[in-house]
Protein backbone atom coordinates (compact mmCIF):
# COMPACT_ATOMS: atom_id res chain seq x y z
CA UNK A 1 -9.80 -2.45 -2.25
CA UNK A 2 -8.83 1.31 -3.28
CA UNK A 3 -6.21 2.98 -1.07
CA UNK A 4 -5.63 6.60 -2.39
CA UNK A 5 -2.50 7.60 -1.70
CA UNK A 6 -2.33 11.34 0.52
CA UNK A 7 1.08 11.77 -1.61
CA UNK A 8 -0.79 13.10 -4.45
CA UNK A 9 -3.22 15.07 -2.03
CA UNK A 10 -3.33 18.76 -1.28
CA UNK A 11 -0.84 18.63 1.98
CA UNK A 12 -1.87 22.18 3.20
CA UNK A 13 -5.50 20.36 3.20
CA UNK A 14 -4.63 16.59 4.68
CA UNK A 15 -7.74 16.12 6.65
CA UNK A 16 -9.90 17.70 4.29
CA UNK A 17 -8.61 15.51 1.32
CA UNK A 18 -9.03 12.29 3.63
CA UNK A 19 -12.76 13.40 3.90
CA UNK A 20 -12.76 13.66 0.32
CA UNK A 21 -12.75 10.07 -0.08
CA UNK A 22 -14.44 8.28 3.11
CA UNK A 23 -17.80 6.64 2.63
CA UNK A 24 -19.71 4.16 3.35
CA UNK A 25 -18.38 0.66 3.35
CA UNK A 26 -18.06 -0.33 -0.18
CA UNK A 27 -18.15 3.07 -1.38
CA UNK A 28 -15.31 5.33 0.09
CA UNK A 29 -11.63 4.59 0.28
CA UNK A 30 -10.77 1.16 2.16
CA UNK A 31 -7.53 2.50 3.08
CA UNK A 32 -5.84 5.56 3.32
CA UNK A 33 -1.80 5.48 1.59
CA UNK A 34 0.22 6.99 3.52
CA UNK A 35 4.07 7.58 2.15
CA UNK A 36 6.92 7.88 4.79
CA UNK A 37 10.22 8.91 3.28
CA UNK A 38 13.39 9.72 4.66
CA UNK A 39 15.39 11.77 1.97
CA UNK A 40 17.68 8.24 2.59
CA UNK A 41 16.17 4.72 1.55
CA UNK A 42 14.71 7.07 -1.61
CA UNK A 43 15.67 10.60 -2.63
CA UNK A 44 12.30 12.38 -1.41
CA UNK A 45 11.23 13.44 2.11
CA UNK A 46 7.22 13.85 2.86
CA UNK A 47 5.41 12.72 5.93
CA UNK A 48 6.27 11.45 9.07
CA UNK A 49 4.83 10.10 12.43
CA UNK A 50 3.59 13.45 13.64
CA UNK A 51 1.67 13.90 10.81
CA UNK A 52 0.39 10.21 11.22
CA UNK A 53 -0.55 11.24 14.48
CA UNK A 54 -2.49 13.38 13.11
CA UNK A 55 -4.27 12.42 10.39
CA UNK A 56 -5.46 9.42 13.01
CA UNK A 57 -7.65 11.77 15.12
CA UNK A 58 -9.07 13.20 11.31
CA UNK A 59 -10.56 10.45 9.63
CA UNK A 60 -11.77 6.91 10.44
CA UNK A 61 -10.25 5.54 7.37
CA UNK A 62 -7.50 2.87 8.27
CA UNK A 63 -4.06 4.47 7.67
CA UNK A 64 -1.84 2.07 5.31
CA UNK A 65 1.65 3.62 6.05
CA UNK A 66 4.69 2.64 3.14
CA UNK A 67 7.69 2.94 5.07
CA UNK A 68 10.56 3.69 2.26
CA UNK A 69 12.93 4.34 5.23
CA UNK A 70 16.55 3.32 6.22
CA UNK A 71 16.44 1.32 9.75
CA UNK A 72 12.89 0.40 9.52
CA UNK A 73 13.63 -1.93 12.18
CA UNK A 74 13.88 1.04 14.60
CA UNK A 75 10.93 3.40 13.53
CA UNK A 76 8.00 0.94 12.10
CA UNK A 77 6.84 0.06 15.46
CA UNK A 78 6.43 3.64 16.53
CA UNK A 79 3.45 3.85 13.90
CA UNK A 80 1.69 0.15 14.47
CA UNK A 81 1.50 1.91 18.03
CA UNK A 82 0.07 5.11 17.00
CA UNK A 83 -2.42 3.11 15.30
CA UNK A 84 -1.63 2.63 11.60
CA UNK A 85 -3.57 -0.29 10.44
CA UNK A 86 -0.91 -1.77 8.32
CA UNK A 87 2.69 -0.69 8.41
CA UNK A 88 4.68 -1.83 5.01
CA UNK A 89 8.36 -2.03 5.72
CA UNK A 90 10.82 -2.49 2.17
CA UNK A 91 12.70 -6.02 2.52
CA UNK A 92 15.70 -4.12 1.04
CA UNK A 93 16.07 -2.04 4.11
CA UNK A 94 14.85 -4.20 7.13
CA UNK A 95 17.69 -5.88 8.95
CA UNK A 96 15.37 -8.51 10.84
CA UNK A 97 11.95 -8.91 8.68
CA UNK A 98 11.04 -11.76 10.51
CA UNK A 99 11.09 -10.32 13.68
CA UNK A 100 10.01 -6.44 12.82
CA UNK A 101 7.06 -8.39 11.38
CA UNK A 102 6.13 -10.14 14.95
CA UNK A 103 6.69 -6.96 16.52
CA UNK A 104 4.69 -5.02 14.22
CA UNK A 105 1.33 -7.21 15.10
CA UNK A 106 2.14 -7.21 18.49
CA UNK A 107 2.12 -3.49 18.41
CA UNK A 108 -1.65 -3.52 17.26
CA UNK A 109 -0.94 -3.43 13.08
CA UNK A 110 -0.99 -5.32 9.96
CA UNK A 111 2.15 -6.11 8.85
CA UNK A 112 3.40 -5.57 4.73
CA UNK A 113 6.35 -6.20 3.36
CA UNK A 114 6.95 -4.02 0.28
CA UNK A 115 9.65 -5.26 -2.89
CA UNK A 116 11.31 -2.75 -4.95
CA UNK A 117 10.19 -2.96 -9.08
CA UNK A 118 13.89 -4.99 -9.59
CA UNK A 119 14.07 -7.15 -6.12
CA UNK A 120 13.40 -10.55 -6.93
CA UNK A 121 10.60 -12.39 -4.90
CA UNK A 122 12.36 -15.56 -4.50
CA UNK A 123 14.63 -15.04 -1.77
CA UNK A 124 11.87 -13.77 0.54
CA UNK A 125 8.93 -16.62 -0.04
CA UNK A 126 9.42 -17.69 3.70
CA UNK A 127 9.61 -14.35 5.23
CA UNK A 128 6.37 -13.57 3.63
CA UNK A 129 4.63 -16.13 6.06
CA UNK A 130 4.90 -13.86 8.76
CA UNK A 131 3.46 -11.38 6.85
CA UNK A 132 -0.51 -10.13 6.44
CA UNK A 133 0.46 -7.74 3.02
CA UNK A 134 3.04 -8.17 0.40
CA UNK A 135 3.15 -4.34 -1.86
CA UNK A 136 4.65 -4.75 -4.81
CA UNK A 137 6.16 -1.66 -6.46
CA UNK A 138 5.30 -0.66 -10.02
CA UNK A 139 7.40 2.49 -9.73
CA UNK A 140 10.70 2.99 -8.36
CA UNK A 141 9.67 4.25 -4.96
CA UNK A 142 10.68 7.95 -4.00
CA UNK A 143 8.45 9.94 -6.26
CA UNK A 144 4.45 9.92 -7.63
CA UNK A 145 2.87 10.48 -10.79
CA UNK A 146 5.45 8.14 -12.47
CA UNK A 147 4.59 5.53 -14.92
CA UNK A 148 3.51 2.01 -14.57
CA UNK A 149 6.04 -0.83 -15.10
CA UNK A 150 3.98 -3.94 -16.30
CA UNK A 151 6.90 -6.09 -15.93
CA UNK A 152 6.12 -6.50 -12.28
CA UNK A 153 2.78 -8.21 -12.65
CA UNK A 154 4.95 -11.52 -12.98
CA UNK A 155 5.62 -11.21 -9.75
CA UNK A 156 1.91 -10.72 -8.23
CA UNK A 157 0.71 -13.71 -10.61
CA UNK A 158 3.36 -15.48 -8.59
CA UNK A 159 2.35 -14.64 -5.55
CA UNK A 160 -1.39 -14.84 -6.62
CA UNK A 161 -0.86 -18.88 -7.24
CA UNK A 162 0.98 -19.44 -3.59
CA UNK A 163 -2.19 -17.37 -2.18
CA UNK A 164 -4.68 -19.67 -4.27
CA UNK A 165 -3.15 -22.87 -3.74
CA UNK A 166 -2.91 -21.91 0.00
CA UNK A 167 0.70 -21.51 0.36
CA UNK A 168 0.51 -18.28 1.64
CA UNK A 169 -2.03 -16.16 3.48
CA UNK A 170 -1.26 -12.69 2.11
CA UNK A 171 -3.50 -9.36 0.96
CA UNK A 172 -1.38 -8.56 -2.36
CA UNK A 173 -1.41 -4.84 -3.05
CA UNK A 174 0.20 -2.98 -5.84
CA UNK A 175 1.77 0.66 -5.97
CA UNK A 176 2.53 2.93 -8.39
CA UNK A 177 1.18 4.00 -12.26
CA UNK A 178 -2.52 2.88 -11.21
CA UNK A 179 -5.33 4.47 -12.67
CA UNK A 180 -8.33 3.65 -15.49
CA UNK A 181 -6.04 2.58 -18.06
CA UNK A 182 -3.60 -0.05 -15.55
CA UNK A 183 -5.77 -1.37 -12.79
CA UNK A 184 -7.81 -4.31 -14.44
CA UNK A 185 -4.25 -5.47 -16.03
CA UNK A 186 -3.07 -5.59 -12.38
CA UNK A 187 -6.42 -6.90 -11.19
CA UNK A 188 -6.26 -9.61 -14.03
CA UNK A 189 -3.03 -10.67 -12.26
CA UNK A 190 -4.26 -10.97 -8.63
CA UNK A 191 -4.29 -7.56 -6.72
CA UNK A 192 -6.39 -7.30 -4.33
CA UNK A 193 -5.10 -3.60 -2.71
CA UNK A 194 -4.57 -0.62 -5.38
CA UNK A 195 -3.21 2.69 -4.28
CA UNK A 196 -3.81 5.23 -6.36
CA UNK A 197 -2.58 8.72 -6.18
CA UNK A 198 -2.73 11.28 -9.29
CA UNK A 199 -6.11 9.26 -10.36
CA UNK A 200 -7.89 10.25 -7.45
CA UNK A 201 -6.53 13.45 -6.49
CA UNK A 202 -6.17 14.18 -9.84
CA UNK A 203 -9.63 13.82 -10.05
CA UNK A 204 -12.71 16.65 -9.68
CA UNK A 205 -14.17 14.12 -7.49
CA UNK A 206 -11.83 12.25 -5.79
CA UNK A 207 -14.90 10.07 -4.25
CA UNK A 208 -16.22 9.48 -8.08
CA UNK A 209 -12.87 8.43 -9.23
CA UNK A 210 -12.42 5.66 -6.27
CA UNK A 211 -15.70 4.10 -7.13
CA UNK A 212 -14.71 3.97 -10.61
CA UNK A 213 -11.35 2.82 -9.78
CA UNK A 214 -13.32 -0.44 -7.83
CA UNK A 215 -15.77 -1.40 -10.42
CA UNK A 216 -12.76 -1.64 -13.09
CA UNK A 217 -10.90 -3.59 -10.66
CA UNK A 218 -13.95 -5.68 -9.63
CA UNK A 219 -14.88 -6.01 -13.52
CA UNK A 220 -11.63 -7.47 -14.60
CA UNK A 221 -10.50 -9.57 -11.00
CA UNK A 222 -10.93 -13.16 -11.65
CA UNK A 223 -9.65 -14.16 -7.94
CA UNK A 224 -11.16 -13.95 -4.87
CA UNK A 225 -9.59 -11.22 -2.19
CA UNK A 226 -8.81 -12.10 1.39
CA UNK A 227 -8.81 -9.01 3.42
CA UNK A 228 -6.14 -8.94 6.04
């Protein structure tokens, strides 16, 4: 699955650049990235629920919404009820994961729990039960076009084994630094989601560059997605 992420789109052109990369099943983007930042949880500030809102009533594409937030606990819901198909809360900001993730679903969404590139995976193996998407940073979160950190493919080959051996029930997605030259490493290690922002907005076709994206990632995945 390719989710471009609208951070790296044109934002005087949101529902335009959405269109830019919807298509046919198997073609277009699966998901659509959406950042949320508060200027708090990471230094940046870019979209919030009204635009959410509105890019909803532009495209069909499901709306994956990162929430790097403070009090995610108070403001996640608000977009599983808009109609965000997943909504990704940060384990280093939500007070009650557990519960924000039971809420989330019963609000209508998916529910992701995202882990900063230095946050160790350990302590939340049990919360992730509750949860339909784990994202795991490759950046520190705040800012695009940064570069990948390979270090953190430990943790999705991790993950990858719990999800193969049945463990866990999870859609493992990865964020940050992916593009031609990163994507079958972090396919090779059991993604199953990639957002990718400069690579396809960078792109002179942005629809081009998520097919392209796929078939590397398709080429190089030895595992066997579950879609949540």
């Amino acid at each position: 699955m390719i989710a471009p992420s609208m951070l790296a789109a044109d934002f005087a052109r949101l529902a335009d650049e959405a269109a830019a990369v919807a298509g046919s099943p198997g073609e277009g983007a699966d998901w659509l990235h959406i950042d949320v930042m508060d200027a708090h949880f990471v230094p940046n500030l870019t979209f919030g629920l009204p635009v959410v809102e509105a890019l909803l009533k532009a495209t069909s594409v499901p709306l994956d919404c990162h929430l790097m937030i403070d009090d995610p606990d108070r403001w996640a819901v608000g977009y599983a009820e808009a109609g965000a198909y997943n909504v990704t809360v940060h384990a280093e900001a939500a007070r009650d994961p557990v519960g924000l993730a039971k809420d989330l679903r019963a609000a209508g969404a998916r529910a992701g729990l995202s882990v900063k590139p230095g946050t160790p995976l350990e302590p939340y193996l049990e919360t992730l039960r509750h949860y339909d998407t784990l994202l795991v940073m490759s950046v520190e979160p705040g800012f695009g076009g940064q570069s990948f950190m390979p270090e953190v493919l430990d943790k999705v080959r991790s993950v990858r084994r719990m999800v193969d051996t049945g463990h866990l029930r999870l859609l493992v997605e990865i964020d940050g630094g992916i593009n031609a030259d990163t994507i079958e490493a972090a396919a090779e290690a059991g993604v199953d989601c990639f957002v990718a922002g400069s690579a396809v907005y960078g792109a002179s076709d942005p629809a081009r560059a998520v097919r392209a994206l796929r078939e590397r990632a398709r080429g190089a995945s030895p595992h066997r997605s579950w879609t949540a």
